[in-house]
PDB file of N, CA and C in Angstrom:
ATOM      1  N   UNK A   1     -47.712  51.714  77.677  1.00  0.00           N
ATOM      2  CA  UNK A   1     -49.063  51.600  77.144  1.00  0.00           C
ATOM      3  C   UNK A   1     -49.198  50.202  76.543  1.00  0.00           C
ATOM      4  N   UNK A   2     -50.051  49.301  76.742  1.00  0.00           N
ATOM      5  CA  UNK A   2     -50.379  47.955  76.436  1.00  0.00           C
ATOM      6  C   UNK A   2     -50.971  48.085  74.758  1.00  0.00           C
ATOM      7  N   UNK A   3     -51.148  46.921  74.074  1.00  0.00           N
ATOM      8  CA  UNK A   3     -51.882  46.916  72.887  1.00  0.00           C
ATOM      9  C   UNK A   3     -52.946  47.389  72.773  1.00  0.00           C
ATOM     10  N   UNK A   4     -53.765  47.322  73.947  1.00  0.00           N
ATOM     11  CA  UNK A   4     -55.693  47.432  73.366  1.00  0.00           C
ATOM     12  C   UNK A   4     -55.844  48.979  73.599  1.00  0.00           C
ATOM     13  N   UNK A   5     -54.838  49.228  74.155  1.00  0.00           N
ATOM     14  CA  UNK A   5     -54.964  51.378  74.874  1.00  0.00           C
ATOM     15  C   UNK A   5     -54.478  51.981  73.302  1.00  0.00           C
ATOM     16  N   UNK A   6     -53.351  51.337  72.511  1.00  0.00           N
ATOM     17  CA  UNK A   6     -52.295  51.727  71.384  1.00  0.00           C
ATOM     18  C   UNK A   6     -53.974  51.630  70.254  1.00  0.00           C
ATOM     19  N   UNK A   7     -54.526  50.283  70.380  1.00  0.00           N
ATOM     20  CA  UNK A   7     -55.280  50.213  69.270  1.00  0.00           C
ATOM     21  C   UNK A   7     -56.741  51.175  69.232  1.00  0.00           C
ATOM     22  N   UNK A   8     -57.096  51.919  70.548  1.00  0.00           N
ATOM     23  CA  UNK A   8     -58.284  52.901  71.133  1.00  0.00           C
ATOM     24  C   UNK A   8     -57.856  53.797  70.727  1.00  0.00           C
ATOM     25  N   UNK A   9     -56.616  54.265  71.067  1.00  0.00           N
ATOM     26  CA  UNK A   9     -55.658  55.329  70.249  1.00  0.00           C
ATOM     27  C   UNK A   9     -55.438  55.787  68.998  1.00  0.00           C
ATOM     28  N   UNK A  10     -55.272  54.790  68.222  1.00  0.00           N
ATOM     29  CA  UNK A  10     -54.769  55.184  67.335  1.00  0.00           C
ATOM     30  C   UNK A  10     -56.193  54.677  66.214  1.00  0.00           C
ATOM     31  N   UNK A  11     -56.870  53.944  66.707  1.00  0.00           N
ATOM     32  CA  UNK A  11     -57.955  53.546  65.768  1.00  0.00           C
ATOM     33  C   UNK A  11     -58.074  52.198  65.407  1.00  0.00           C
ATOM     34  N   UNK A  12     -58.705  51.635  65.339  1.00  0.00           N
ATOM     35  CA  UNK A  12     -58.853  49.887  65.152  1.00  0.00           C
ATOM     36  C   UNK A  12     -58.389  50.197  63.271  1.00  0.00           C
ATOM     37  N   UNK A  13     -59.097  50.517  63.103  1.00  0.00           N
ATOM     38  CA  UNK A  13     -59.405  50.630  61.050  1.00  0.00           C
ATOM     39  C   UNK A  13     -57.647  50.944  61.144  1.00  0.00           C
ATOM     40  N   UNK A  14     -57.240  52.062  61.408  1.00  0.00           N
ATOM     41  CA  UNK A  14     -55.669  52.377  60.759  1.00  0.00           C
ATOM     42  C   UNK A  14     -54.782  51.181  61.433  1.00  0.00           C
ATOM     43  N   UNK A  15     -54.960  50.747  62.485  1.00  0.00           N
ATOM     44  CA  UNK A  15     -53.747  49.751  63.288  1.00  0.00           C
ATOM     45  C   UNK A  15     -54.041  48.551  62.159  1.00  0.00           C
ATOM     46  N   UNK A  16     -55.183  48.542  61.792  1.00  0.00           N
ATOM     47  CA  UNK A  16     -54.814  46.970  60.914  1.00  0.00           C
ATOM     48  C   UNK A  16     -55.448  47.302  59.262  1.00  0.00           C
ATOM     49  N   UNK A  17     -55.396  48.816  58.952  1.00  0.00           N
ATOM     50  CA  UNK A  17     -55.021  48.975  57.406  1.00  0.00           C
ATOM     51  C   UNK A  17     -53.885  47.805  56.704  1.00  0.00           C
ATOM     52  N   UNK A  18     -53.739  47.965  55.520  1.00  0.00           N
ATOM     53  CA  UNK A  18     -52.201  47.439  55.339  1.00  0.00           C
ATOM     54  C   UNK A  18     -52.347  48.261  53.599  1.00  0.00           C
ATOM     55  N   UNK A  19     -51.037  48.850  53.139  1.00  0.00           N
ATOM     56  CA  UNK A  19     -51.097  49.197  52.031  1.00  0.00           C
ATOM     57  C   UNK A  19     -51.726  48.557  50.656  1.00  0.00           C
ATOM     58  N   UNK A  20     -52.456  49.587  49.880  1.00  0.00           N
ATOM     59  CA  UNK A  20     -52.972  49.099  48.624  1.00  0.00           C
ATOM     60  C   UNK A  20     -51.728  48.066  47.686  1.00  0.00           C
ATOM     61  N   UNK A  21     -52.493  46.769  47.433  1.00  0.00           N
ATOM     62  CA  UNK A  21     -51.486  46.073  47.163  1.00  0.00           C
ATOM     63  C   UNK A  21     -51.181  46.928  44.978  1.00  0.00           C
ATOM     64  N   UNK A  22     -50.093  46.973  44.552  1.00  0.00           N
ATOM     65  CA  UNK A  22     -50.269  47.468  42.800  1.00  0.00           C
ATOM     66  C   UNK A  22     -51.081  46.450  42.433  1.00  0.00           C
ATOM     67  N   UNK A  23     -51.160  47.202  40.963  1.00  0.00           N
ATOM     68  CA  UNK A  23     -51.511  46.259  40.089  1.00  0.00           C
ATOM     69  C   UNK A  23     -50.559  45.456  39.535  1.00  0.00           C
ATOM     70  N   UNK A  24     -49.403  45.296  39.411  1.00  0.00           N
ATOM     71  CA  UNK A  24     -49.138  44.387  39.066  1.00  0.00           C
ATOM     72  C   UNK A  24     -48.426  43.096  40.328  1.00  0.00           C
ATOM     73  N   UNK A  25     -48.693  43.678  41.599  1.00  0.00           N
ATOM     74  CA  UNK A  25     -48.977  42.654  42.563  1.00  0.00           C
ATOM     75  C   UNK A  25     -50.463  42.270  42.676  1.00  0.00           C
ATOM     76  N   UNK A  26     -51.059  42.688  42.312  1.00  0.00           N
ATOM     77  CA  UNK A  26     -52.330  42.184  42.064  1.00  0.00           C
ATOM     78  C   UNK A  26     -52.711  41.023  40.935  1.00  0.00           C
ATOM     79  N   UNK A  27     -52.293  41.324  39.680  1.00  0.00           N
ATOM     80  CA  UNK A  27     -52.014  40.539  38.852  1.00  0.00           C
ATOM     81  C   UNK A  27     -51.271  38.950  39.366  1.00  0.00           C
ATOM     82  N   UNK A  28     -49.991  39.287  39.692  1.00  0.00           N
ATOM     83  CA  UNK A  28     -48.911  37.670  40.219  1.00  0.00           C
ATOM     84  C   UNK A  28     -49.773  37.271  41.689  1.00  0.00           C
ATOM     85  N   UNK A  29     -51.159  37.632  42.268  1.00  0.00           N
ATOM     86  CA  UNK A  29     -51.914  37.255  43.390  1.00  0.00           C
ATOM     87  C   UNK A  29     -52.490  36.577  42.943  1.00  0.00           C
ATOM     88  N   UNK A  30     -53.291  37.285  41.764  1.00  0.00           N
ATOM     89  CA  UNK A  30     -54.317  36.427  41.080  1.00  0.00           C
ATOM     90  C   UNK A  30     -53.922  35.446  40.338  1.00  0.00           C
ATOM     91  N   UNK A  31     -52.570  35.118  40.014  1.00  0.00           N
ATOM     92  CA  UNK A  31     -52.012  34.330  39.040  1.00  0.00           C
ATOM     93  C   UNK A  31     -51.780  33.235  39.704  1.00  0.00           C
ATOM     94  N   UNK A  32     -51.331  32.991  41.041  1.00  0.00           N
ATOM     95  CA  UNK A  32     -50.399  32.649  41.662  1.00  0.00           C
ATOM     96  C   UNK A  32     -52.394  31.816  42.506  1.00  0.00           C
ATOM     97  N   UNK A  33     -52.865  32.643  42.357  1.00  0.00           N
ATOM     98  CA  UNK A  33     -54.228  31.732  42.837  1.00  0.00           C
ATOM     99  C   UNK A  33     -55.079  30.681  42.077  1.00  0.00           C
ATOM    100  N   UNK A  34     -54.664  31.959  40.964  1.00  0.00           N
ATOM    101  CA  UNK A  34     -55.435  30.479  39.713  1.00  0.00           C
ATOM    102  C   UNK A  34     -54.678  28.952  39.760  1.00  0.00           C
ATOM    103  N   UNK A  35     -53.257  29.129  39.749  1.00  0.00           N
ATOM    104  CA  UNK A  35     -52.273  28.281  39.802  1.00  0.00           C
ATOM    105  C   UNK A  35     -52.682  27.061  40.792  1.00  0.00           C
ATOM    106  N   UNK A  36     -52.874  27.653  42.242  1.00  0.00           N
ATOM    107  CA  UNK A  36     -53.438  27.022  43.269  1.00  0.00           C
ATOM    108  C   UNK A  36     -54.462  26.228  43.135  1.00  0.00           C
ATOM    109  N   UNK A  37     -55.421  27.087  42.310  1.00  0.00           N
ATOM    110  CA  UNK A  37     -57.096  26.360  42.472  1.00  0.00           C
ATOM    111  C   UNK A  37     -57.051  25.109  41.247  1.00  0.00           C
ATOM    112  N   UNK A  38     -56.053  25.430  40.275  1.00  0.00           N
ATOM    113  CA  UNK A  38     -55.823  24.723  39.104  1.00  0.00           C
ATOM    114  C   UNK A  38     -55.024  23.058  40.077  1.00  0.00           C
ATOM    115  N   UNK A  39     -54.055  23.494  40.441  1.00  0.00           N
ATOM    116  CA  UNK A  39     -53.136  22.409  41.024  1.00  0.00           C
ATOM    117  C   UNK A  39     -54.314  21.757  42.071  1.00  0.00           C
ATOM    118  N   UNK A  40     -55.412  22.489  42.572  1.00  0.00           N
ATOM    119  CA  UNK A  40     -56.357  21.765  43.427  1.00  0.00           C
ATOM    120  C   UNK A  40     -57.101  20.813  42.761  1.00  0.00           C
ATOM    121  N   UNK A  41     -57.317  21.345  41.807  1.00  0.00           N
ATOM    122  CA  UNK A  41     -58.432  20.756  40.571  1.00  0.00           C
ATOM    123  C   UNK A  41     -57.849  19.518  40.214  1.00  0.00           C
ATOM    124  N   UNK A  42     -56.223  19.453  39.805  1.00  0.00           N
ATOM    125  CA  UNK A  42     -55.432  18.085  39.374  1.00  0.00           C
ATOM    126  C   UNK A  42     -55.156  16.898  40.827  1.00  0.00           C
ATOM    127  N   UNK A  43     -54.767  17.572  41.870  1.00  0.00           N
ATOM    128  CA  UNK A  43     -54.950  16.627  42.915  1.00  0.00           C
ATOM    129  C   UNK A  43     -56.306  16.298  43.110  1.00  0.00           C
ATOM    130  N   UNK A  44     -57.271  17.189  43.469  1.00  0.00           N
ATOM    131  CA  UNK A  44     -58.753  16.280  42.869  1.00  0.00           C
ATOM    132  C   UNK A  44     -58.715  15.365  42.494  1.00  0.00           C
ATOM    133  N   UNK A  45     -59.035  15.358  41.608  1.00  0.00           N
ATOM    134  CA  UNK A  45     -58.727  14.198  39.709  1.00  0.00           C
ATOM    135  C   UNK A  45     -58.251  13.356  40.469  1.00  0.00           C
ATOM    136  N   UNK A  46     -56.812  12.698  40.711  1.00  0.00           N
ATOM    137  CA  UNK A  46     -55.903  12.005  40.874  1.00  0.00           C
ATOM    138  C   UNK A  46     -56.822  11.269  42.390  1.00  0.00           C
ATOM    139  N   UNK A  47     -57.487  11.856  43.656  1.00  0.00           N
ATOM    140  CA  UNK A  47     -57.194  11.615  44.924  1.00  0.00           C
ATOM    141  C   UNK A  47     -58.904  11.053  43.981  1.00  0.00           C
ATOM    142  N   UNK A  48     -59.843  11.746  43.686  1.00  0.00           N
ATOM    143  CA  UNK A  48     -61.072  11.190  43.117  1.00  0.00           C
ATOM    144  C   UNK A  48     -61.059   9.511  41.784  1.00  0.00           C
ATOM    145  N   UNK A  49     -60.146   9.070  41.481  1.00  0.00           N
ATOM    146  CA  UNK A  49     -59.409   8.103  40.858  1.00  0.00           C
ATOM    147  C   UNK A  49     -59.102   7.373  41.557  1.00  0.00           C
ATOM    148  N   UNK A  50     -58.419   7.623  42.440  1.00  0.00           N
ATOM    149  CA  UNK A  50     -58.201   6.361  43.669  1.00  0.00           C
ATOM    150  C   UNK A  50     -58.891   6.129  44.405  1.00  0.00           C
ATOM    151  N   UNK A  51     -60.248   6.906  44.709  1.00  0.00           N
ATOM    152  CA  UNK A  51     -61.071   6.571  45.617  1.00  0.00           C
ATOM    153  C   UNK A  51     -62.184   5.936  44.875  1.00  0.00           C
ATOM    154  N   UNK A  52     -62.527   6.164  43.830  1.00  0.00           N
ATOM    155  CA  UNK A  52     -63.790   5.257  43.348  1.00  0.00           C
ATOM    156  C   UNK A  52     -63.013   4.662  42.017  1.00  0.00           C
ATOM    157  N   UNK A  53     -63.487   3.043  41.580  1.00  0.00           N
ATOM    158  CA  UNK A  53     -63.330   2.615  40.924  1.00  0.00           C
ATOM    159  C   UNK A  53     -64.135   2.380  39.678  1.00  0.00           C
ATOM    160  N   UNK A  54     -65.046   3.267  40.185  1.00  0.00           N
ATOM    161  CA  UNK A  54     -65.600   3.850  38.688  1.00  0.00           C
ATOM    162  C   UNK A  54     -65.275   4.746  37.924  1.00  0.00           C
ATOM    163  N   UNK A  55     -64.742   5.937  39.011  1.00  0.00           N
ATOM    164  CA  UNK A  55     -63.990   7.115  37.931  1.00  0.00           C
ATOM    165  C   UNK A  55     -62.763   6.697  37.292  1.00  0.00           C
ATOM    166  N   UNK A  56     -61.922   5.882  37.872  1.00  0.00           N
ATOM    167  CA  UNK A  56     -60.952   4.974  37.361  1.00  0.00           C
ATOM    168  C   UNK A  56     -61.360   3.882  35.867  1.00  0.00           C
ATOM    169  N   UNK A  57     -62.154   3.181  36.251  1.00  0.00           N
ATOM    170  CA  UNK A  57     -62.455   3.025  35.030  1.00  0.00           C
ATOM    171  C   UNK A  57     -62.876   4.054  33.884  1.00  0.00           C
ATOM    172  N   UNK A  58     -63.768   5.245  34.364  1.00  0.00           N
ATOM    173  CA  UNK A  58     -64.161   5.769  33.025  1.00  0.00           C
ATOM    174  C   UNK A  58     -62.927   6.152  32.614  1.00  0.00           C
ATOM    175  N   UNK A  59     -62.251   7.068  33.576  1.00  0.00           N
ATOM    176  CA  UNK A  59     -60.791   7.881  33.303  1.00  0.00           C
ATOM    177  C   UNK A  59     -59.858   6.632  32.113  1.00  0.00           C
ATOM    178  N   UNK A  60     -59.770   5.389  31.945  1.00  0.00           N
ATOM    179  CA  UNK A  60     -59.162   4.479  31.592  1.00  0.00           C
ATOM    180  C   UNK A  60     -60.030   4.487  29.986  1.00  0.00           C
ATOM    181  N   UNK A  61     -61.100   4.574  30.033  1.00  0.00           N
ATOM    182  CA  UNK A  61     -62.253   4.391  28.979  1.00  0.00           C
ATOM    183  C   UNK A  61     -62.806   5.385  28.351  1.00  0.00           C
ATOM    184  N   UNK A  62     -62.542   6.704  28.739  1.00  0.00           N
ATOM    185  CA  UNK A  62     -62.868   7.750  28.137  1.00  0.00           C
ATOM    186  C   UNK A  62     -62.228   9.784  28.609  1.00  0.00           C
ATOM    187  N   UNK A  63     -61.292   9.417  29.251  1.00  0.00           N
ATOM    188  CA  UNK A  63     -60.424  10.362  29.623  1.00  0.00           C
ATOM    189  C   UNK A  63     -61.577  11.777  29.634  1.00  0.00           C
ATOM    190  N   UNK A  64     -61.503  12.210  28.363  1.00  0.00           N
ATOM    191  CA  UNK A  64     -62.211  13.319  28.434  1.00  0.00           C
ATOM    192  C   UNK A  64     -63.528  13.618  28.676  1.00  0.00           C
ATOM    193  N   UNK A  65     -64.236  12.363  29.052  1.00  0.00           N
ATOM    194  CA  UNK A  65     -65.752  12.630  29.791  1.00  0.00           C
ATOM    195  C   UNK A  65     -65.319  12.523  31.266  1.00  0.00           C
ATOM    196  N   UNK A  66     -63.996  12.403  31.586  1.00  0.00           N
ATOM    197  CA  UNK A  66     -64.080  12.281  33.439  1.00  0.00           C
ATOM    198  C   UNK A  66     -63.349  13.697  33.233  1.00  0.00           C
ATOM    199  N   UNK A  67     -61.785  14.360  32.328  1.00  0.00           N
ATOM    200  CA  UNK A  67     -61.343  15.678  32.693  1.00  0.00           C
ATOM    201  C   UNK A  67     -61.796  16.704  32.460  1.00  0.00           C
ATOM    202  N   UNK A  68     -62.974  16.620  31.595  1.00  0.00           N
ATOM    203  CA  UNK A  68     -64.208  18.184  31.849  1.00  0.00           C
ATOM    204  C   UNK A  68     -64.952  18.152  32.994  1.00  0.00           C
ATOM    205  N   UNK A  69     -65.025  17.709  33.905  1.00  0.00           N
ATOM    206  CA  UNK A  69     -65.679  17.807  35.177  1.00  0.00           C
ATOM    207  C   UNK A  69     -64.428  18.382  36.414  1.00  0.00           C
ATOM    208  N   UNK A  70     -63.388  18.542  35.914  1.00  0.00           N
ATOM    209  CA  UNK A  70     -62.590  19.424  36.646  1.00  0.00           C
ATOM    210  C   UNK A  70     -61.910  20.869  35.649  1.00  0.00           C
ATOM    211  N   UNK A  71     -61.725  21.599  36.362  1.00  0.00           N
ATOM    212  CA  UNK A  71     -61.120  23.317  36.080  1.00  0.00           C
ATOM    213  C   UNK A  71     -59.639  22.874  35.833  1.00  0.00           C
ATOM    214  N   UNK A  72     -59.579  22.626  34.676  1.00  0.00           N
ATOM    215  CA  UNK A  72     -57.922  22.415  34.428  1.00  0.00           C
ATOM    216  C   UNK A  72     -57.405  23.149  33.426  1.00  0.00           C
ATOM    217  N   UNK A  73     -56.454  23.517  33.339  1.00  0.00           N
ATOM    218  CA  UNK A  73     -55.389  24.402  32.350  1.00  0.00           C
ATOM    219  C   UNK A  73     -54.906  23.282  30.866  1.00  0.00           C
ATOM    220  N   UNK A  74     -54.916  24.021  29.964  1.00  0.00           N
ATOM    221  CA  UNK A  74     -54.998  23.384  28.518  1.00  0.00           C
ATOM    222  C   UNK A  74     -53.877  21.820  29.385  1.00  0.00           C
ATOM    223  N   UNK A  75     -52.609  22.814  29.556  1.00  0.00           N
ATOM    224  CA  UNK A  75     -51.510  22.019  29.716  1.00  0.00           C
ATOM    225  C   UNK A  75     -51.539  20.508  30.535  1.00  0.00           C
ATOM    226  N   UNK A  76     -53.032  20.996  31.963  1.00  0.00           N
ATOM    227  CA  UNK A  76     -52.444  19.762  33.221  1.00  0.00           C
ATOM    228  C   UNK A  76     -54.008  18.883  32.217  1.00  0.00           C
ATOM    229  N   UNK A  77     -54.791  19.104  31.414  1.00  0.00           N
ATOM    230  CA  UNK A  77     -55.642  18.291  30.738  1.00  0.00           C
ATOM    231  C   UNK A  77     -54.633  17.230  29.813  1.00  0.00           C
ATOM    232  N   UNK A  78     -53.813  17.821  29.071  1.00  0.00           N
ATOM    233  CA  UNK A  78     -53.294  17.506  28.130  1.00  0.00           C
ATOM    234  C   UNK A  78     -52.379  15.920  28.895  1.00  0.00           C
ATOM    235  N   UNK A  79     -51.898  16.665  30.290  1.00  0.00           N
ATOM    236  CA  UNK A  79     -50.536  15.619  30.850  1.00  0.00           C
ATOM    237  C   UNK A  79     -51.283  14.811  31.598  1.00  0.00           C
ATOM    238  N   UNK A  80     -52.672  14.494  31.487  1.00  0.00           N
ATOM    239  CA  UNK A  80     -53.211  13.547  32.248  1.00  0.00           C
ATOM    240  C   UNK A  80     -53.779  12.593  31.097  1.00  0.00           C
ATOM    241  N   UNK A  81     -54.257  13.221  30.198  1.00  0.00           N
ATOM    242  CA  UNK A  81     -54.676  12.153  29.245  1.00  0.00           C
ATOM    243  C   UNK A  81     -53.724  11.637  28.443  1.00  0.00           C
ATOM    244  N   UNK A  82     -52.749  12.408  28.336  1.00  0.00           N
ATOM    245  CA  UNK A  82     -51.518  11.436  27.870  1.00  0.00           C
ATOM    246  C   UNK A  82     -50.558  10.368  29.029  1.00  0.00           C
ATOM    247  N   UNK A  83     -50.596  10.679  29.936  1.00  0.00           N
ATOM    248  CA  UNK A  83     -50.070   9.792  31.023  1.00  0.00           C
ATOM    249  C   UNK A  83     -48.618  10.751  31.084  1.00  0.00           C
ATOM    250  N   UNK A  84     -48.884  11.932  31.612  1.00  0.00           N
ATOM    251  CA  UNK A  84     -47.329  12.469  31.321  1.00  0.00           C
ATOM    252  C   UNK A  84     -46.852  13.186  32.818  1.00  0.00           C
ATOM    253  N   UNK A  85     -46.679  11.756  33.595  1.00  0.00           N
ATOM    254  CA  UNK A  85     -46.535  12.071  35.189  1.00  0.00           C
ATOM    255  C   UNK A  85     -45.643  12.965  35.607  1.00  0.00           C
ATOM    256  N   UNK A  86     -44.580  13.191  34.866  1.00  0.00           N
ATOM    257  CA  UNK A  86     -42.998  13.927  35.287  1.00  0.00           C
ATOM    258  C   UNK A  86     -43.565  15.548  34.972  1.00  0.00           C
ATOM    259  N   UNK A  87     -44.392  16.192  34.127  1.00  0.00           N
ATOM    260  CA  UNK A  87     -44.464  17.095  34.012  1.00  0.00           C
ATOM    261  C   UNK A  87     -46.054  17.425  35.004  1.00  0.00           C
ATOM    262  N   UNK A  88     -46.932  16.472  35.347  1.00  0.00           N
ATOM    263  CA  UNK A  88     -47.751  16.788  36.480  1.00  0.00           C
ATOM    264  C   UNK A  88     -47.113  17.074  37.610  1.00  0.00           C
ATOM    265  N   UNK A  89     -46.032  16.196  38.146  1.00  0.00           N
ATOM    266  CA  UNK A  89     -45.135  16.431  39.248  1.00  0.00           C
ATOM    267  C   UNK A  89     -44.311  17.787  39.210  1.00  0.00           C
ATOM    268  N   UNK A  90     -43.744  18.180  38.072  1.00  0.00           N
ATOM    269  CA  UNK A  90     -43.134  19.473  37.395  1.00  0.00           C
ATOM    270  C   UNK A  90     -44.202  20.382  38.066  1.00  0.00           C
ATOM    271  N   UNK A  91     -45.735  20.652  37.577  1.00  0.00           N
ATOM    272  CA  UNK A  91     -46.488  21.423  37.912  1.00  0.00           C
ATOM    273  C   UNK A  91     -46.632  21.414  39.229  1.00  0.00           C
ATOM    274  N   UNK A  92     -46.656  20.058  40.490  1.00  0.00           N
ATOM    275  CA  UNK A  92     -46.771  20.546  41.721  1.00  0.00           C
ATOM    276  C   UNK A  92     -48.123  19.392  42.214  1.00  0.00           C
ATOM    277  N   UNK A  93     -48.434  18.239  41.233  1.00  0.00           N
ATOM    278  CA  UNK A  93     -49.118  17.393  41.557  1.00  0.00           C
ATOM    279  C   UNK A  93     -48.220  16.494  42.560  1.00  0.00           C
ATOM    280  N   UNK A  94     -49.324  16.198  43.600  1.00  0.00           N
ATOM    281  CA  UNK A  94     -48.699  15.427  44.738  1.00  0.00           C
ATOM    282  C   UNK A  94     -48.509  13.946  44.337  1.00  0.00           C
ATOM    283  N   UNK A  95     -46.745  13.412  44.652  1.00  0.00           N
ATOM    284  CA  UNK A  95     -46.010  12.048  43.724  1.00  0.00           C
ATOM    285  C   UNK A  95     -47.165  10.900  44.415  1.00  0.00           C
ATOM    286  N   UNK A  96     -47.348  11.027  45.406  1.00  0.00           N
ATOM    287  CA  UNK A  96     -48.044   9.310  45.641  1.00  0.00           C
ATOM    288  C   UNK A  96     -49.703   9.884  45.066  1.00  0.00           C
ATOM    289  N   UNK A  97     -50.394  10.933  45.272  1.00  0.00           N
ATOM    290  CA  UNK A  97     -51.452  10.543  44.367  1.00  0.00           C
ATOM    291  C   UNK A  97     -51.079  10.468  42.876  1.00  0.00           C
ATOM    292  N   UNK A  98     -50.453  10.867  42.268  1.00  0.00           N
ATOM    293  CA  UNK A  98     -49.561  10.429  40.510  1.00  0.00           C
ATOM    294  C   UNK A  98     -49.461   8.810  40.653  1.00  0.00           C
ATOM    295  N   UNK A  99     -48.645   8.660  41.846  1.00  0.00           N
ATOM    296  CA  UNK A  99     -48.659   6.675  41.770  1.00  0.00           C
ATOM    297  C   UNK A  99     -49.778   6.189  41.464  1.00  0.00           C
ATOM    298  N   UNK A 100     -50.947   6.250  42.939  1.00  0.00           N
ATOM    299  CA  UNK A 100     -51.976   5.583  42.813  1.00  0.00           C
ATOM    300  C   UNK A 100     -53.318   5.875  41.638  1.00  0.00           C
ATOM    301  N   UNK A 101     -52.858   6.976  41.043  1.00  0.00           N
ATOM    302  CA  UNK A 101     -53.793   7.377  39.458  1.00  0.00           C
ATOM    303  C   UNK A 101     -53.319   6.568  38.946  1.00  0.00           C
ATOM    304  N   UNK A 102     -51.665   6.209  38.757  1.00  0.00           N
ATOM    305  CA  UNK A 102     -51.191   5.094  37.674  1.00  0.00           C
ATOM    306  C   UNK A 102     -51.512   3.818  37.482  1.00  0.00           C
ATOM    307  N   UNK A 103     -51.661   3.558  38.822  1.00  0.00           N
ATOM    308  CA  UNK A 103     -51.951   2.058  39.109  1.00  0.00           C
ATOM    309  C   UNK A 103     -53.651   2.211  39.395  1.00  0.00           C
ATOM    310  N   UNK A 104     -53.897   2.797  38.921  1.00  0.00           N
ATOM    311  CA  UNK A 104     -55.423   2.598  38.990  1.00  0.00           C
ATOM    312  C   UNK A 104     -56.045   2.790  38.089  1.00  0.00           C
ATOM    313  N   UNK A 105     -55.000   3.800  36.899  1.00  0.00           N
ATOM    314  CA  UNK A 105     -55.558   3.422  35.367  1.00  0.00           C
ATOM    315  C   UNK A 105     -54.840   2.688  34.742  1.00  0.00           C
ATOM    316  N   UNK A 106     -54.191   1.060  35.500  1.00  0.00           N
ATOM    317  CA  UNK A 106     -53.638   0.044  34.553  1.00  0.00           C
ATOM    318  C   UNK A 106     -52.239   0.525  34.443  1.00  0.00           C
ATOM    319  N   UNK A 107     -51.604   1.069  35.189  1.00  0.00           N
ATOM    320  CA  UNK A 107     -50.019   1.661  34.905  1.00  0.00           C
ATOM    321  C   UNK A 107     -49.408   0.608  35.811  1.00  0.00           C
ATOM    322  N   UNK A 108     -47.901   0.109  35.284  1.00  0.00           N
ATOM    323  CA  UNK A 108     -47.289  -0.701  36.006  1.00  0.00           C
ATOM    324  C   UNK A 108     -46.329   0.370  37.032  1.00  0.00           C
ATOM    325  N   UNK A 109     -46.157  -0.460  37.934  1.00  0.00           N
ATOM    326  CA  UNK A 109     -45.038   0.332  38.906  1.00  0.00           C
ATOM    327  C   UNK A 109     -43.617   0.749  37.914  1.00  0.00           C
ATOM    328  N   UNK A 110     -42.889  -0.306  37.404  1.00  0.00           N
ATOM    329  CA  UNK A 110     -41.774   0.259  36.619  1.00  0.00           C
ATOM    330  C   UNK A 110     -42.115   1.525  35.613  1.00  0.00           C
ATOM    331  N   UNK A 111     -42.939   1.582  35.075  1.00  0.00           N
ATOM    332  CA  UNK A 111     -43.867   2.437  34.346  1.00  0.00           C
ATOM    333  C   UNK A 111     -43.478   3.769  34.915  1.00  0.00           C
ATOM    334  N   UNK A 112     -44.342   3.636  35.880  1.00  0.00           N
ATOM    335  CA  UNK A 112     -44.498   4.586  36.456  1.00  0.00           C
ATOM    336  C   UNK A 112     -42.545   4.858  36.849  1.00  0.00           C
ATOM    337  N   UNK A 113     -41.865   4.703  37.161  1.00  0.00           N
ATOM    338  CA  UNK A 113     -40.501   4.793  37.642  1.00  0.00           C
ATOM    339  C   UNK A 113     -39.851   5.674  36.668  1.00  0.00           C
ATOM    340  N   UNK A 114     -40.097   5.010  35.210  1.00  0.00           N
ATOM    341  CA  UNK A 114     -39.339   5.329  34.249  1.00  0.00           C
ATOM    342  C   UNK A 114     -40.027   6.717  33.814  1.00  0.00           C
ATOM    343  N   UNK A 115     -41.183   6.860  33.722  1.00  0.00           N
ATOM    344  CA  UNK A 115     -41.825   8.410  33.555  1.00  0.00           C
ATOM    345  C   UNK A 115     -41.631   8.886  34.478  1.00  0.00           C
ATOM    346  N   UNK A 116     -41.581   8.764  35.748  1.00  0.00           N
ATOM    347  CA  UNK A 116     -41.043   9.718  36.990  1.00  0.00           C
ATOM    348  C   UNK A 116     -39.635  10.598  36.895  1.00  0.00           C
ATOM    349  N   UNK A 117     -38.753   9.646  36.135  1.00  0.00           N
ATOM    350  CA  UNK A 117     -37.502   9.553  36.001  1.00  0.00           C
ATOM    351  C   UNK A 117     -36.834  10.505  34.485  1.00  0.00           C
ATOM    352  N   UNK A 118     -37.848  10.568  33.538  1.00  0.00           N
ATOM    353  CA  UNK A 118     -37.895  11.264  32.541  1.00  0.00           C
ATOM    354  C   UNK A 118     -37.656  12.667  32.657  1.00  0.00           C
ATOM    355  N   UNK A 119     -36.720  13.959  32.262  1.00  0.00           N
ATOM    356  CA  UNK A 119     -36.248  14.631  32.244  1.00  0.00           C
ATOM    357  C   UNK A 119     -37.261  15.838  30.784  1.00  0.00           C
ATOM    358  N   UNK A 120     -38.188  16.896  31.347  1.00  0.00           N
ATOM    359  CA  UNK A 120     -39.113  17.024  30.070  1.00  0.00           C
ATOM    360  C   UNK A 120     -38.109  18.269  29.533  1.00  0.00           C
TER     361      UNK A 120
END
């Protein structure tokens, strides 16, 4: 018996049910998404910084009128306005957009090396 006779058979709806996920797999889904949309929100930031040199400047001139316009977690707000690259990278921010944020808010390359290199 081929697939499409198995799936007439047995029912389209039951062949591609899949079990109720728990709640507390439901919970580490939703967690594990926020995480995602959060880490989207910080590569944002970073890839939106290197592309215009105006958000670069404000970001340089007023940090927190450019990081309320993104969905960020107390923590990845905190490690951007302090310049705290090793623990953005920790979180899962991508290393060459971290470079080119650095060097685009006035960060030297060694700079940047030695906070890369920092152990939090």
């Amino acid at each position: 018996m081929h697939g499409g006779a198995l799936l007439e058979r047995v029912g389209r709806d039951d062949a591609m049910k899949k079990p109720a996920p728990s709640p507390a797999s439901r919970k580490l889904r939703s967690k594990k998404e926020a995480i995602a949309v959060s880490l989207y929100q910080v590569n944002k930031l970073l890839r939106d910084v290197n592309r215009s040199t105006d958000v670069a400047e404000r970001c340089r001139a007023d940090p927190d009128a450019v990081l309320r316009h993104y969905d960020l977690t107390p923590e990845e707000h905190d490690a951007l306005k302090t310049w705290k690259v090793r623990a953005l990278y920790d979180l899962g921010a991508n290393p060459l957009l971290l470079l080119v944020y650095s060097i685009a808010t006035g960060k030297e390359m060694p700079a940047y090396v030695r906070a890369m290199n920092q152990k939090n």
